[in-house]
Protein backbone atom coordinates (compact mmCIF):
# COMPACT_ATOMS: atom_id res chain seq x y z
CA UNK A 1 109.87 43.30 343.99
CA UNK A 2 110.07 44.11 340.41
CA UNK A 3 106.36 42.40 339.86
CA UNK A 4 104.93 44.95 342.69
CA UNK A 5 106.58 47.91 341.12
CA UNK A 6 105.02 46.96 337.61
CA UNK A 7 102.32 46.59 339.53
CA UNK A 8 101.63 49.65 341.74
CA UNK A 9 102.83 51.43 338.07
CA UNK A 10 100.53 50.12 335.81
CA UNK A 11 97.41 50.74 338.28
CA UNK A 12 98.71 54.12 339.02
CA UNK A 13 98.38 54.93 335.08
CA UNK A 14 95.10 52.84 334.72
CA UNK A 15 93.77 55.48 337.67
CA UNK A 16 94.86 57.90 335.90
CA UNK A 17 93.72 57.67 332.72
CA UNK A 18 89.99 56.70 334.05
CA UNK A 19 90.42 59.98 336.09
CA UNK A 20 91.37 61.91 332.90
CA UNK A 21 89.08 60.45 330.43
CA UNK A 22 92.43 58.57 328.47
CA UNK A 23 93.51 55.06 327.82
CA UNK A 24 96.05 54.14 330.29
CA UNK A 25 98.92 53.84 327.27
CA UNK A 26 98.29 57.48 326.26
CA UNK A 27 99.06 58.80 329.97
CA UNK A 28 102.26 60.26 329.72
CA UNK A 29 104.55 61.70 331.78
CA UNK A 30 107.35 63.80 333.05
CA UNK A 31 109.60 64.48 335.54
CA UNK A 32 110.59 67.74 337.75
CA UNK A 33 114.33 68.06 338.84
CA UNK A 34 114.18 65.61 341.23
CA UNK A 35 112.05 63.29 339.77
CA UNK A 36 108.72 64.24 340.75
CA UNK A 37 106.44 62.43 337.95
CA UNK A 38 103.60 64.51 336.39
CA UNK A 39 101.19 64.01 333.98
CA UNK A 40 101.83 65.85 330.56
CA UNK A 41 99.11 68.15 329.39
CA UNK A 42 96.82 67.90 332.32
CA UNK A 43 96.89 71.35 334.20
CA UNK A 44 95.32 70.45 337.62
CA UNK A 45 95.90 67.11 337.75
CA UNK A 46 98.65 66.66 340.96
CA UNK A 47 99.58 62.86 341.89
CA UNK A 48 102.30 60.96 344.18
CA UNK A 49 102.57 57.17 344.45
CA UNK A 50 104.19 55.49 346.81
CA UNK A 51 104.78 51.65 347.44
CA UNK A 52 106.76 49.01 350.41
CA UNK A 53 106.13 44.89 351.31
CA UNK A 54 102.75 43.72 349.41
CA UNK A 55 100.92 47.94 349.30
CA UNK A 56 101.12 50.52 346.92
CA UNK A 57 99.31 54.17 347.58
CA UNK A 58 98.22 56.43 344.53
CA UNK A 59 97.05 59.97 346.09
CA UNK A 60 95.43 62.45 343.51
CA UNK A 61 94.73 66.17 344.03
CA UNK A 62 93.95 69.22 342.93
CA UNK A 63 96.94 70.75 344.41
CA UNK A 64 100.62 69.59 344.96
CA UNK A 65 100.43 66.29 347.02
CA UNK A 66 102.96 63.73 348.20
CA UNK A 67 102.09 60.08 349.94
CA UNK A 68 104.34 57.98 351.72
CA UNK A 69 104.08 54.39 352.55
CA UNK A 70 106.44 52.57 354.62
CA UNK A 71 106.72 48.74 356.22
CA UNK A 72 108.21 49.34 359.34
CA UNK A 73 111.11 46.34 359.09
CA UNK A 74 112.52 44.40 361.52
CA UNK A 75 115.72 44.74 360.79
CA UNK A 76 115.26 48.77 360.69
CA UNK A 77 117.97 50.91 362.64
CA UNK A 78 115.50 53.45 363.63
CA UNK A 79 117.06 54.81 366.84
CA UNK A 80 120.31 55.91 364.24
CA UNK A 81 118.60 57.23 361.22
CA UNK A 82 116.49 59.22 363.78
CA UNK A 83 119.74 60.71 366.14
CA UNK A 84 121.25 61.04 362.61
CA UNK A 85 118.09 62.98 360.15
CA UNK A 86 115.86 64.30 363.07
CA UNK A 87 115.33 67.39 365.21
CA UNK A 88 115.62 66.69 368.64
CA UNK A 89 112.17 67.22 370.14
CA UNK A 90 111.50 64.17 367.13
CA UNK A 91 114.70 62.33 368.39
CA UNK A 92 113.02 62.14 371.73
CA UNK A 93 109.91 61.31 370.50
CA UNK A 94 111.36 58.43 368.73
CA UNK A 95 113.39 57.22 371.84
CA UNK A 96 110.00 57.03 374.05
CA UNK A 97 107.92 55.62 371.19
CA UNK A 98 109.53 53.14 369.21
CA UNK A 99 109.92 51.91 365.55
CA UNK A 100 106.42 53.32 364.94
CA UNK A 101 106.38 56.42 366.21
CA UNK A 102 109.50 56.53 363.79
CA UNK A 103 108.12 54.98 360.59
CA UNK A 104 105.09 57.28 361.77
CA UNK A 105 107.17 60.42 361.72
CA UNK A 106 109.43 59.62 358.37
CA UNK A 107 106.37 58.85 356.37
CA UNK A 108 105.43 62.38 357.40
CA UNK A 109 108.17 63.92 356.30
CA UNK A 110 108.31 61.75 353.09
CA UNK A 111 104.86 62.86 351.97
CA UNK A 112 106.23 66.28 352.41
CA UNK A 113 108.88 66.23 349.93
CA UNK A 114 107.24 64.23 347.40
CA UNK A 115 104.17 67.22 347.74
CA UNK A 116 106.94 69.65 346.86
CA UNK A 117 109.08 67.73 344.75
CA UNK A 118 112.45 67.96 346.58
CA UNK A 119 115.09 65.43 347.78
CA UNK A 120 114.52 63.39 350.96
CA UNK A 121 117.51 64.84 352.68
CA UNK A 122 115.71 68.33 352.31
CA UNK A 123 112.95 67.66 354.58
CA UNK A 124 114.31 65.18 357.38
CA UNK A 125 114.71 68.72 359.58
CA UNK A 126 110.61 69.45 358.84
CA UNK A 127 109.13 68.88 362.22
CA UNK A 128 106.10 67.05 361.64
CA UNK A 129 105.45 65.83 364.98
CA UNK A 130 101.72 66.48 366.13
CA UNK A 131 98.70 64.73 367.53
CA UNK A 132 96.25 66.66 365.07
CA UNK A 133 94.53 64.35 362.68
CA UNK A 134 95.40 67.35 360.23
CA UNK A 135 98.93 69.67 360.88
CA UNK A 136 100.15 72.68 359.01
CA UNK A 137 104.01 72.14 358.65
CA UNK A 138 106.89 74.44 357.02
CA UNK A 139 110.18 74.19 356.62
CA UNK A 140 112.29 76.08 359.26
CA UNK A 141 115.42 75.86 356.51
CA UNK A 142 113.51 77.20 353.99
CA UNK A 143 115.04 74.16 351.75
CA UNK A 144 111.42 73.40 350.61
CA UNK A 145 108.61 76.08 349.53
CA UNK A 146 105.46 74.71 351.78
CA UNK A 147 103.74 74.82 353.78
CA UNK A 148 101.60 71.61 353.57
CA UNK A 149 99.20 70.31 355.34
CA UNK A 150 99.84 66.98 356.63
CA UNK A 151 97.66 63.67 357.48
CA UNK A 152 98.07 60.33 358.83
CA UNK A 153 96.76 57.37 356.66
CA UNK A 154 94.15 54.94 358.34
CA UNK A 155 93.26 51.52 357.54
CA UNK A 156 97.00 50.20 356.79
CA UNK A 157 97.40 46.72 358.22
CA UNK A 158 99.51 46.55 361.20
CA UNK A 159 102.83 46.86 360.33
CA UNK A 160 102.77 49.72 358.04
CA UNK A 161 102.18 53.57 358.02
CA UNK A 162 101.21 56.16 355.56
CA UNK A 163 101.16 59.95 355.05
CA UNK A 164 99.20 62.20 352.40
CA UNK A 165 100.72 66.16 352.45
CA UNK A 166 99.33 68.66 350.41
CA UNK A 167 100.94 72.40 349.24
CA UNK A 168 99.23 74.97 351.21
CA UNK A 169 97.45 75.28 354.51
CA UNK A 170 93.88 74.66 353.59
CA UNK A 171 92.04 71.34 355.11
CA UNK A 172 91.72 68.40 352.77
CA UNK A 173 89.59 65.16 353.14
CA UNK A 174 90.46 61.57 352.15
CA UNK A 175 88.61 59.12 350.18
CA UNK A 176 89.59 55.62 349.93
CA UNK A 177 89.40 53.17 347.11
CA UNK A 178 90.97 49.97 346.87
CA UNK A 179 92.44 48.76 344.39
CA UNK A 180 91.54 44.27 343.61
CA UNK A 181 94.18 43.13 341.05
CA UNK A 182 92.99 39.66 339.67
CA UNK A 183 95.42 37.23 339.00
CA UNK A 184 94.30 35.97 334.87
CA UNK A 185 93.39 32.06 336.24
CA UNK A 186 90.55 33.57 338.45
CA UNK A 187 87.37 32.97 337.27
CA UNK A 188 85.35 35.83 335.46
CA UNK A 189 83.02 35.77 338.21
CA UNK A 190 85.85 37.32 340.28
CA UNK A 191 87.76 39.24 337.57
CA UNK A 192 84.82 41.11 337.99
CA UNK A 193 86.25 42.86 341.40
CA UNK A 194 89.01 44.32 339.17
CA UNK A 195 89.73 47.69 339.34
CA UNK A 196 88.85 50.84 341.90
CA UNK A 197 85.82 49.85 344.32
């Protein structure tokens, strides 16, 4: 575990620093009040990584954005952390649907609170259920400032879900790159593959 989160780190500030024309050991950053990492000096430049099992995800943006990535376990209680965090209309969802539906739903949620930088436990009452490929959601508390606009994440492997959120209403688009980290005893042949494709 601690490999993958040096990992999914040390890509995230490789990415970045290709993104902002630095070496990745002069990206620095900082934190909001819960945590939320940012990049110092560089206005404009919004990112949220997430990681769970073998994946990491590393959105970028030019607004607020959270990502969420989630393995949906075996061994997950999802019917009781669903009665327990989620509005009912959810609940019921969950209780037709399953585990995914659930790990569907939380990542949701997740990507939501990451976008604006709160705790978790602020946006398990956002209701983020919705068949759109894109949803505007808000917070009915008022916990969070939103709203964000909310997408599903395609071309997981089975077993996992994702979410992107961004500040605001206005539609977004995803583009994928994946990310080949080399092991050093491959040959240079395929060391080649290293890095965003």
């Amino acid at each position: 575990m601690r490999r993958r989160f040096v990992r999914a780190h040390a890509a995230a500030r490789i990415i970045l620093g290709a993104r902002l024309g630095r070496a990745p050991q002069a990206v620095r950053f900082t934190r909001g009040r819960w945590g939320k990492p940012s990049v110092e000096d560089a206005a404009g430049t919004h990112f949220s990584l997430s990681h769970s099992g073998d994946l990491a995800l590393l959105a970028l943006a030019p607004r607020p954005v959270g990502v969420d990535l989630e393995l949906a376990r075996a061994d997950l209680d999802f019917t009781r952390l669903a009665r327990r965090f989620f509005p009912e209309a959810e609940r019921d969802s969950v209780a037709r649907g399953g585990r995914d539906t659930f790990v569907r739903l939380w990542t949701r949620k997740e990507a939501c609170v990451k976008a604006a930088g709160g705790r978790l436990t602020q946006g398990m009452g956002v209701p983020v259920a919705h068949t759109a490929p894109q949803a505007v959601v808000r917070d009915p508390a008022g916990a969070l400032a939103g709203p964000w606009r909310v997408a599903d994440l395609a071309l997981l492997p089975d077993g996992y879900a994702g979410a992107v959120a961004l500040l605001g209403g206005g539609p977004f688009s995803v583009s994928s790159r994946m990310w080949y980290d080399m092991p050093p005893e491959e040959s240079d042949a395929m060391s080649a593959t290293r890095g965003v494709k």
